[in-house]
Protein backbone atom coordinates (compact mmCIF):
# COMPACT_ATOMS: atom_id res chain seq x y z
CA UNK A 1 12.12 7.10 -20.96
CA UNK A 2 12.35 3.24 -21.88
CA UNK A 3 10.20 0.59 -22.82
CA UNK A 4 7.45 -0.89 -20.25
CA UNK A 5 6.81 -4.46 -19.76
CA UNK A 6 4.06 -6.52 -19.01
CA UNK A 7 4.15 -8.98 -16.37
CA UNK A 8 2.97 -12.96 -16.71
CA UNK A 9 1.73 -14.33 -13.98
CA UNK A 10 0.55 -17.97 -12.66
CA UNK A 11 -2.95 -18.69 -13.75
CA UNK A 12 -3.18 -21.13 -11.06
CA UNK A 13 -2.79 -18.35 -8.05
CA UNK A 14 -6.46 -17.22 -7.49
CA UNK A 15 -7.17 -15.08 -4.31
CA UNK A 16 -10.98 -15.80 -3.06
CA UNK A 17 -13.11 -13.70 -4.40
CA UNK A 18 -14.52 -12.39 -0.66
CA UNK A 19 -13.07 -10.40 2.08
CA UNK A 20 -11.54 -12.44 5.10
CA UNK A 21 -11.36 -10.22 8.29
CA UNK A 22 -9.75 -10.55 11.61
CA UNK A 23 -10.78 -7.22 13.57
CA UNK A 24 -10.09 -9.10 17.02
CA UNK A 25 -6.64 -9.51 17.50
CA UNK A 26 -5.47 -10.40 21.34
CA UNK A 27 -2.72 -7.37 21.03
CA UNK A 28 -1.64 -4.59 18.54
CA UNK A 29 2.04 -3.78 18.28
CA UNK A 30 1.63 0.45 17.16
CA UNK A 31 5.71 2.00 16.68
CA UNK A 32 6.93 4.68 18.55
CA UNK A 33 10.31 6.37 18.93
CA UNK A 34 12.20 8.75 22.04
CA UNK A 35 11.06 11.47 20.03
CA UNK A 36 7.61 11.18 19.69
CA UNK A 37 5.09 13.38 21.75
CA UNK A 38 2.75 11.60 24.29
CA UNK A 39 -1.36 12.37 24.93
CA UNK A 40 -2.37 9.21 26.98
CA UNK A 41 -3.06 9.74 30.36
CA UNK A 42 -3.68 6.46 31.54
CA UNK A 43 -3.07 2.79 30.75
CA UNK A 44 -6.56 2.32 30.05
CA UNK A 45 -7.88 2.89 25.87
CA UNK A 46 -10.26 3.10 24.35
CA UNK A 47 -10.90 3.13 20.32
CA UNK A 48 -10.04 6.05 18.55
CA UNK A 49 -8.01 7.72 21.35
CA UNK A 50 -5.22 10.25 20.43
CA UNK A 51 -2.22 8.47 21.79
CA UNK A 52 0.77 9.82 20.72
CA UNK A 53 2.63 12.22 17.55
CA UNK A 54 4.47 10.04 15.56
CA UNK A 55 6.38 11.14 11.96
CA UNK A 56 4.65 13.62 11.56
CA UNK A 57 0.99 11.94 12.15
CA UNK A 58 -1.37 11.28 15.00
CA UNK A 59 -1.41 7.51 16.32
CA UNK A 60 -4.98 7.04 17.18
CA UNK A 61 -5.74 2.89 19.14
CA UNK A 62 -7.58 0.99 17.21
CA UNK A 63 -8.80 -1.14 19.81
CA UNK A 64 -9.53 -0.89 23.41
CA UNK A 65 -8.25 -2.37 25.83
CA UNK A 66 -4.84 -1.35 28.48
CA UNK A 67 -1.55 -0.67 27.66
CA UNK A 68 0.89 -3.23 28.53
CA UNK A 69 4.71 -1.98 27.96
CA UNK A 70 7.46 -1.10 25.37
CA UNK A 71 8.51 -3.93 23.50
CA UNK A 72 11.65 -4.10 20.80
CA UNK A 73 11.97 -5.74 17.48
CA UNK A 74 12.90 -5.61 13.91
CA UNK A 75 10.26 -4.61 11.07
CA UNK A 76 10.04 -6.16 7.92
CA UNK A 77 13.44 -4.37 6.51
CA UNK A 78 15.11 -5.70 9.90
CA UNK A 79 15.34 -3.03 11.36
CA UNK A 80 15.13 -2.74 15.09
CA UNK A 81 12.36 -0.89 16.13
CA UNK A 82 10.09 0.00 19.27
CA UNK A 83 6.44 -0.32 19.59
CA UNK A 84 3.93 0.05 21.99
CA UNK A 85 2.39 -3.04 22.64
CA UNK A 86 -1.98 -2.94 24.00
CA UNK A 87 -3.87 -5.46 25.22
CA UNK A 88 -7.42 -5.64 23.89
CA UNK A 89 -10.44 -6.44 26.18
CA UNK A 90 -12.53 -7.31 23.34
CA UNK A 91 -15.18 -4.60 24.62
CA UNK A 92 -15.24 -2.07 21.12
CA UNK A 93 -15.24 0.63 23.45
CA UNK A 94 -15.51 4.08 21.02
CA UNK A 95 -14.33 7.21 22.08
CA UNK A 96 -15.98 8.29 18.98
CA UNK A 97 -19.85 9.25 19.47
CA UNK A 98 -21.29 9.25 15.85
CA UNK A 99 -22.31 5.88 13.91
CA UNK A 100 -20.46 2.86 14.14
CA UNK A 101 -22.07 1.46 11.04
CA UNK A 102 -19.41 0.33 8.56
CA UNK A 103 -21.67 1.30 5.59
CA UNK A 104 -21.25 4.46 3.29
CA UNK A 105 -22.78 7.08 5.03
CA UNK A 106 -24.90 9.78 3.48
CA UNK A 107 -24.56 13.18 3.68
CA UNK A 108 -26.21 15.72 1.95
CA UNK A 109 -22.91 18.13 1.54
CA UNK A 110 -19.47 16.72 1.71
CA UNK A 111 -17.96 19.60 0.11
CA UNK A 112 -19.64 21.37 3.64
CA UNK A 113 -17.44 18.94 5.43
CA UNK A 114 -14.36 19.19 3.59
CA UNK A 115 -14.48 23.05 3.91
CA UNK A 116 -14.75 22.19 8.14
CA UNK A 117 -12.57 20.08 8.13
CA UNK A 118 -8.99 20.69 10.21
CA UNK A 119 -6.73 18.64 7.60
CA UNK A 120 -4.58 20.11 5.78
CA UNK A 121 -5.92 20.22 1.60
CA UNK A 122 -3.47 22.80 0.77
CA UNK A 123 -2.18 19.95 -2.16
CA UNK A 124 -5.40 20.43 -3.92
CA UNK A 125 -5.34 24.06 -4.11
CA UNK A 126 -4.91 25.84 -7.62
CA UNK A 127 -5.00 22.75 -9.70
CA UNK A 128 -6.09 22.63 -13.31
CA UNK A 129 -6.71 18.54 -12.90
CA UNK A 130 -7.37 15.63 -10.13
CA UNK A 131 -6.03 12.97 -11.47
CA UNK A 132 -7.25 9.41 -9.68
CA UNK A 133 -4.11 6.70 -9.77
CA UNK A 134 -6.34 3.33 -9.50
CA UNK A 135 -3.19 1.20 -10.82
CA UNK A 136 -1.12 -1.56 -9.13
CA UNK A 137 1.84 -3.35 -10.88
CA UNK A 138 2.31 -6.34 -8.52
CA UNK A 139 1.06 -9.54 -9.77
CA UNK A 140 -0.81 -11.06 -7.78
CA UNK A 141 -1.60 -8.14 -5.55
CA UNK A 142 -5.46 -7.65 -5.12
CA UNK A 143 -5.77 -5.24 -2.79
CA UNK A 144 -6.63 -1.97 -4.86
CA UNK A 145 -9.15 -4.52 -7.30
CA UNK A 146 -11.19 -5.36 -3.88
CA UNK A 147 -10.61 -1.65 -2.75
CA UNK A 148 -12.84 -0.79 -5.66
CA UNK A 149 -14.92 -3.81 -5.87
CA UNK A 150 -16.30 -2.62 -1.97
CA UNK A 151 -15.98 0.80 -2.29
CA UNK A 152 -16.21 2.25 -5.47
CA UNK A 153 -19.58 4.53 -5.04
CA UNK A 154 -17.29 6.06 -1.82
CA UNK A 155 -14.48 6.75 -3.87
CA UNK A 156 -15.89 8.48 -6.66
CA UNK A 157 -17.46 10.40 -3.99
CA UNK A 158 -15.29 12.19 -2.24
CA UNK A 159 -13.39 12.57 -5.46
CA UNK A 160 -16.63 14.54 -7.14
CA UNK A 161 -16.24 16.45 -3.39
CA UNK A 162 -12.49 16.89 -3.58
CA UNK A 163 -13.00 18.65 -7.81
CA UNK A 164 -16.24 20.90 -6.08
CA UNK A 165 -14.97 22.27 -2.79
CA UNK A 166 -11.43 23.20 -4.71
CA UNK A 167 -13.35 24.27 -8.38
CA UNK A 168 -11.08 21.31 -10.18
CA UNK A 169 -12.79 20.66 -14.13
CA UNK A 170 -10.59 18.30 -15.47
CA UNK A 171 -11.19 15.03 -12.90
CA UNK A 172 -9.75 11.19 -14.26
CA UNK A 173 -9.81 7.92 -12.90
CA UNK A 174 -7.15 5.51 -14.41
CA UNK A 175 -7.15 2.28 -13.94
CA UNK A 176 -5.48 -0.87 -16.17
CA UNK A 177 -7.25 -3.11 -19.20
CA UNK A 178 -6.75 -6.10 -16.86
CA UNK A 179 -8.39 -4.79 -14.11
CA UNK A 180 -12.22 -5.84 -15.05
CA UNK A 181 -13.03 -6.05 -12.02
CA UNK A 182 -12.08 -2.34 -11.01
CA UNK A 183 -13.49 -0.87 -14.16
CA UNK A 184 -16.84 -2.78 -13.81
CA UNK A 185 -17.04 -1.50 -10.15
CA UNK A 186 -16.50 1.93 -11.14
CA UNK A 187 -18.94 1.80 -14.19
CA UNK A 188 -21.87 1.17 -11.91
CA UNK A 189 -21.44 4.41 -10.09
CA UNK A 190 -19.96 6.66 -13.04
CA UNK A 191 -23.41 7.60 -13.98
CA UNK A 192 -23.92 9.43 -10.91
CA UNK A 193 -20.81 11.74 -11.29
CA UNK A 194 -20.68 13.08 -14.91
CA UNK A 195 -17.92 15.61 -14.49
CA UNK A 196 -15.55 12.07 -13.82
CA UNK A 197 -13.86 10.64 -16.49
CA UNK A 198 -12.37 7.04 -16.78
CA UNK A 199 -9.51 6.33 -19.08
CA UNK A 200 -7.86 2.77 -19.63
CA UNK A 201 -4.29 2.31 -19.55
CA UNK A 202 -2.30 -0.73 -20.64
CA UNK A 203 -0.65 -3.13 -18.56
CA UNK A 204 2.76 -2.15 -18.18
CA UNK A 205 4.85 -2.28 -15.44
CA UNK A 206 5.69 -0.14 -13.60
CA UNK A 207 3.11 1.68 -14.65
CA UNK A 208 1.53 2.92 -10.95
CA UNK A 209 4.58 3.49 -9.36
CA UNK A 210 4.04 7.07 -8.01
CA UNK A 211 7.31 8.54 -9.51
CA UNK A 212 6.89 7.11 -12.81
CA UNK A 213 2.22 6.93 -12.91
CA UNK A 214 2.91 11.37 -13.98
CA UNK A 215 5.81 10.96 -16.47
CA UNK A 216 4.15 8.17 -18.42
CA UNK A 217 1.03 10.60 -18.36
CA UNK A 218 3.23 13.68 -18.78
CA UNK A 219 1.56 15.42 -16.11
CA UNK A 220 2.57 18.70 -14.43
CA UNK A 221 2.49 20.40 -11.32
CA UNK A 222 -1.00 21.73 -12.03
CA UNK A 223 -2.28 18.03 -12.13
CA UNK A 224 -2.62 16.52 -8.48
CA UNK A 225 -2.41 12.65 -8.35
CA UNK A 226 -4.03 10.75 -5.57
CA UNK A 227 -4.41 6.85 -5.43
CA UNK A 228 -7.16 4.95 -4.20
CA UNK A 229 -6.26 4.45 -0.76
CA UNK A 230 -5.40 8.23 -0.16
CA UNK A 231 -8.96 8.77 -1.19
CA UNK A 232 -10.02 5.96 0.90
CA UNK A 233 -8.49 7.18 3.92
CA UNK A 234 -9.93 10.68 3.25
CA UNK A 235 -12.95 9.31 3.36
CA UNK A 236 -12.93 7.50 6.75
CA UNK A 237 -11.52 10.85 8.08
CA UNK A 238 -14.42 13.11 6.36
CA UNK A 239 -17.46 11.74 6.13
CA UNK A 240 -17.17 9.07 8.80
CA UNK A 241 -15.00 11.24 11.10
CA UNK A 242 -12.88 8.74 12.26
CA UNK A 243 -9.33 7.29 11.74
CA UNK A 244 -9.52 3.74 9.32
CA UNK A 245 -8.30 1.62 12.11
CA UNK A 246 -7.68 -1.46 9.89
CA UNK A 247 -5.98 -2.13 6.57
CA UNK A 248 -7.02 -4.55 3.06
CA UNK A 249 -3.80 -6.92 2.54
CA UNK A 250 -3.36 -9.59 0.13
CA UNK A 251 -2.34 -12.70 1.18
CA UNK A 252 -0.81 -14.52 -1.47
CA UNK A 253 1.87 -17.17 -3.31
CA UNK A 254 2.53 -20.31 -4.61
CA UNK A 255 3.23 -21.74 -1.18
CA UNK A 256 -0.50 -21.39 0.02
CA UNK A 257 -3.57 -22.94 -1.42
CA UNK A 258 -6.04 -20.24 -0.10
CA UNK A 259 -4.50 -16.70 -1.17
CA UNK A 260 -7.59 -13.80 -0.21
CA UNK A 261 -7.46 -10.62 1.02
CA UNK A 262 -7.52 -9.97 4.41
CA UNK A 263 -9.31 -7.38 6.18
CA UNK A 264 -7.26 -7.09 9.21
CA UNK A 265 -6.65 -4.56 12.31
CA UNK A 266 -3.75 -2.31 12.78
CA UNK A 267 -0.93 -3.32 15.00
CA UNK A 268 -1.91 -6.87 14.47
CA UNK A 269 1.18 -9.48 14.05
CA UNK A 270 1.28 -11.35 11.06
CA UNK A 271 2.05 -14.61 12.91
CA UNK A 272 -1.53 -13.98 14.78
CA UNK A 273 -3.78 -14.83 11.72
CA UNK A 274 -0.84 -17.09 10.35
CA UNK A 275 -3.28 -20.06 11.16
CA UNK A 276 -5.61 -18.91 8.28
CA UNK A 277 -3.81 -19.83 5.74
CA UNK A 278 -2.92 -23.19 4.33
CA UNK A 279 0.47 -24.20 3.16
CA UNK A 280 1.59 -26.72 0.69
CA UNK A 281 5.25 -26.77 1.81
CA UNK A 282 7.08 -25.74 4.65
CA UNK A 283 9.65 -24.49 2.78
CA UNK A 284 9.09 -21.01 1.72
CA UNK A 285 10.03 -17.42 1.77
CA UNK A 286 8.06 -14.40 2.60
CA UNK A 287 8.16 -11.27 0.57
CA UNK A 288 6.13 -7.68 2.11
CA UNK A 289 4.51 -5.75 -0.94
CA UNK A 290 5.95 -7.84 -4.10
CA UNK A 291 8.29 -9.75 -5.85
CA UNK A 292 10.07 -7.31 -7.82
CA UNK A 293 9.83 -4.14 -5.57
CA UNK A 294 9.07 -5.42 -2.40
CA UNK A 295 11.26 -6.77 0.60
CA UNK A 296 12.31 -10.53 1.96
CA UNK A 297 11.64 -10.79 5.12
CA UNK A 298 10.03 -12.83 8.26
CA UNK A 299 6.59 -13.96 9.50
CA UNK A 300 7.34 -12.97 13.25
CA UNK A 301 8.95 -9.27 12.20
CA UNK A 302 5.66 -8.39 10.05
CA UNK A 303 3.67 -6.38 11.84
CA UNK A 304 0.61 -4.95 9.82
CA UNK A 305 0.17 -1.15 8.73
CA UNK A 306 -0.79 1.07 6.06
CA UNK A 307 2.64 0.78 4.72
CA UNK A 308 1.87 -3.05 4.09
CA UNK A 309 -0.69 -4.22 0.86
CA UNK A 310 0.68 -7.50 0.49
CA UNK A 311 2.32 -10.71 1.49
CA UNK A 312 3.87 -13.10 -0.45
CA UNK A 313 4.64 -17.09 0.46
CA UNK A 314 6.97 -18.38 -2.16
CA UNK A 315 8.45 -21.78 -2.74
CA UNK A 316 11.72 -21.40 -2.09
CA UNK A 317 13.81 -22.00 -5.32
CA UNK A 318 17.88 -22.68 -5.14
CA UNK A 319 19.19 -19.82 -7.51
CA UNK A 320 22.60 -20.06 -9.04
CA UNK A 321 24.10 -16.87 -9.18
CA UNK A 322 26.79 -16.51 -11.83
CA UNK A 323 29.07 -13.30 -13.04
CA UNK A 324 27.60 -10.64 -15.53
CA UNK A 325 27.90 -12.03 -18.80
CA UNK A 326 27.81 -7.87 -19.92
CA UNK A 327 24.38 -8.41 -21.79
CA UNK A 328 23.45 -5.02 -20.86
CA UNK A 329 19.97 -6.16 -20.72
CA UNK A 330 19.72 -4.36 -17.45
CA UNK A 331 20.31 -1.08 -18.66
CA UNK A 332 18.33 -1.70 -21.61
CA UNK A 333 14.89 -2.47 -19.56
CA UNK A 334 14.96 0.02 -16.94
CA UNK A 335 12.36 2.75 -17.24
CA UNK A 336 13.92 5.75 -15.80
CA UNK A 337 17.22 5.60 -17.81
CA UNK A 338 19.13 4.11 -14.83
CA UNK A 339 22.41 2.80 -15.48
CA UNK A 340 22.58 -0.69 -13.46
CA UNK A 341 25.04 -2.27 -15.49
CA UNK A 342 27.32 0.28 -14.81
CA UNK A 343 27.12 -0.01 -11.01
CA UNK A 344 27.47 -4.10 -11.11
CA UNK A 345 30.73 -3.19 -12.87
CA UNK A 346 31.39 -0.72 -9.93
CA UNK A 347 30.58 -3.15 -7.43
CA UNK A 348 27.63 -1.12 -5.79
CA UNK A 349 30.17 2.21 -5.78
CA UNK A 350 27.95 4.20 -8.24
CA UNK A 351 24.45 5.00 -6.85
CA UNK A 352 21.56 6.08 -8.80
CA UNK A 353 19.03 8.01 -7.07
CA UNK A 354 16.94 8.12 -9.74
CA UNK A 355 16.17 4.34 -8.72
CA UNK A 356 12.60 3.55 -7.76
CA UNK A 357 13.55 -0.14 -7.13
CA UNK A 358 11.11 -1.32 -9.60
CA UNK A 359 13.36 -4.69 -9.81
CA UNK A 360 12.83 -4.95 -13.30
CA UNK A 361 17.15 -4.93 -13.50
CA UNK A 362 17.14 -7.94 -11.32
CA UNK A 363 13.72 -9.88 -12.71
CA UNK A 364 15.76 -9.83 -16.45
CA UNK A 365 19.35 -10.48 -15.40
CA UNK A 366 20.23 -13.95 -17.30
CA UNK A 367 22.97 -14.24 -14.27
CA UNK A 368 20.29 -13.71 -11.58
CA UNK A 369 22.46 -11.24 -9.98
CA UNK A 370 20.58 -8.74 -6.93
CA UNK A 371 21.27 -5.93 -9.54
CA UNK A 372 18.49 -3.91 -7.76
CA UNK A 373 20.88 -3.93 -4.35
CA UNK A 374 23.71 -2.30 -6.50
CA UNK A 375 21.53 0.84 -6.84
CA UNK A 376 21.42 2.00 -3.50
CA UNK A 377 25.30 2.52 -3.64
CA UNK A 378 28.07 0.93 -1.50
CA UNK A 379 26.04 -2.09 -0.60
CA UNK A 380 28.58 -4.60 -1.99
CA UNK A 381 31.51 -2.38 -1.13
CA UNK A 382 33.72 -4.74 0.81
């Protein structure tokens, strides 16, 4: 394993420091595919009804409303893809019947309703540790922070539930040096669950990344890692009993002059709540979940989902892209031992799947070559 780096970032790209939602989109946009298995019986939805079996998960609406029709288009990789496209009627109707109150609710025994519970906890069976991943890597990216900031007595929660109902001693919450505002959350709660422990890691990069978060900690397959917005989710699905029907997303970049974190619905198209933000240029690109690791792409093919925890709108810049000077810098930086140097040389022939597409290869390359692209083999074979 390599050396880490830490990131600089642009003092002057602040995200406001409250939550802006948009919970009443006009449609939600929720994909399907031919082989997915169907439960709606009728156009007509409500909130929280099981729709439909897709990859492996149940699609729940998180609106209500009718649904309109099959539409086609590409995602944010550009790839063509079908969703099912409903029209809300603004009415909130709930198929659940318990509390619709958005606060923390108590309950006297959550280990009672994990025990109950139909999901499937088979992961945290027979571990020696529970290990909490609170990290992110992306500058700019403030979704976990404000994850923590609005939720951190839920959190620790479920994970004091999570070490009870599976008898788990050894329970740790990382999180980052820079991330005061995390750590401060956390330390107002911490009191409350003894048996929790919070340890403070550097900030290196790419330090939460979920392949490469247990080898810089040398765990093993006795230690289970969970991140914050597993946990989060866990908790929507346990204590509130009900499927999180919206998503935290950053919005953020040198292009805008209000980045914030948006708390938005699922299914809801980015160019919907486009008119929130305020741009300094027209000339920009958009990026979905970073700079380094995450993927160009277009307002009207970003469609919002779990998948998603940030947006970037970037100046565009005119990059001159020159031939490998053979600096070897590349190779050098990466922190899995990749050899990207070797497949620029190979044109894109050699792929590495140890590759978690950090970017760090392509962020250092004095030739500003798209070494990250090589990686995934045969992408510049002509």
């Amino acid at each position: 394993m390599k050396r880490l780096v830490t990131l600089s970032k642009d003092l002057n790209i602040k995200v406001n420091s409250s939550i802006t939602e948009f919970l009443t989109p006009d449609f939600v946009y929720l994909e399907v595919d031919k082989e997915d298995t169907f439960y709606m019986k009728q156009k007509k939805v409500k909130k929280n009804d099981l729709l439909f079996f897709h990859q492996g998960k149940n699609v729940y609406s998180p609106i209500s409303g009718k649904i309109e029709h099959i539409i086609k288009q590409q995602d944010y990789f550009g790839n063509e893809k079908t969703y099912l496209k409903i029209k809300n009627n603004f009415q909130e109707e709930d198929s659940y019947e318990g509390s619709l109150n958005t606060t923390m609710i108590l309950t006297t025994d959550i280990s009672l309703q994990i025990k109950k519970s139909k999901l499937d906890f088979s992961r945290f069976l027979n571990k020696n540790s529970l290990i909490l991943n609170g990290l992110f890597d992306e500058p700019y990216l403030a979704t976990i922070p404000f994850l923590h900031k609005y939720h951190a007595q839920e959190l620790l929660m479920m994970l004091d539930a999570f070490a009870t109902s599976f008898s788990i001693s050894n329970v740790i919450l990382y999180v980052k040096e820079v991330d005061r505002e995390s750590i401060e959350s956390f330390l107002q709660f911490l009191n409350t669950y003894p048996s929790i422990k919070l340890e403070i890691l550097p900030d290196f990069y790419p330090l939460a990344h979920p392949v490469f978060f247990p080898k810089y900690l040398k765990l093993t397959p006795d230690d289970e890692v969970i991140t914050s917005l597993e946990l989060f989710q866990y908790y929507y699905e346990i204590v509130k009993a009900r499927k999180q029907d919206f998503v935290y997303v950053t919005l953020t970049g040198d292009a805008i002059t209000n980045p914030q974190v948006l708390k938005v619905k699922i299914g809801t198209k980015l160019e919907d709540v486009i008119s929130i933000l305020s741009f300094e240029t027209e000339n920009y690109d958009v990026y979905v979940n970073g700079l380094l690791n995450g993927v160009k792409s277009s307002i009207s093919s970003i469609i919002f989902s779990t998948s998603i925890l940030g947006i970037y709108f970037m100046k565009r810049k005119e990059v001159l892209v020159s031939p490998c000077v053979h600096c070897g810098k590349c190779s050098f930086v990466c922190p899995l031992r990749c050899n990207p140097y070797q497949s620029v040389l190979s044109s894109g022939k050699i792929r590495d799947d140890g590759c978690i597409s950090c970017g760090l290869c392509t962020f250092i390359c004095p030739s500003n070559i798209a070494i990250k692209e090589y990686l995934k083999g045969d992408v510049y074979e002509k």
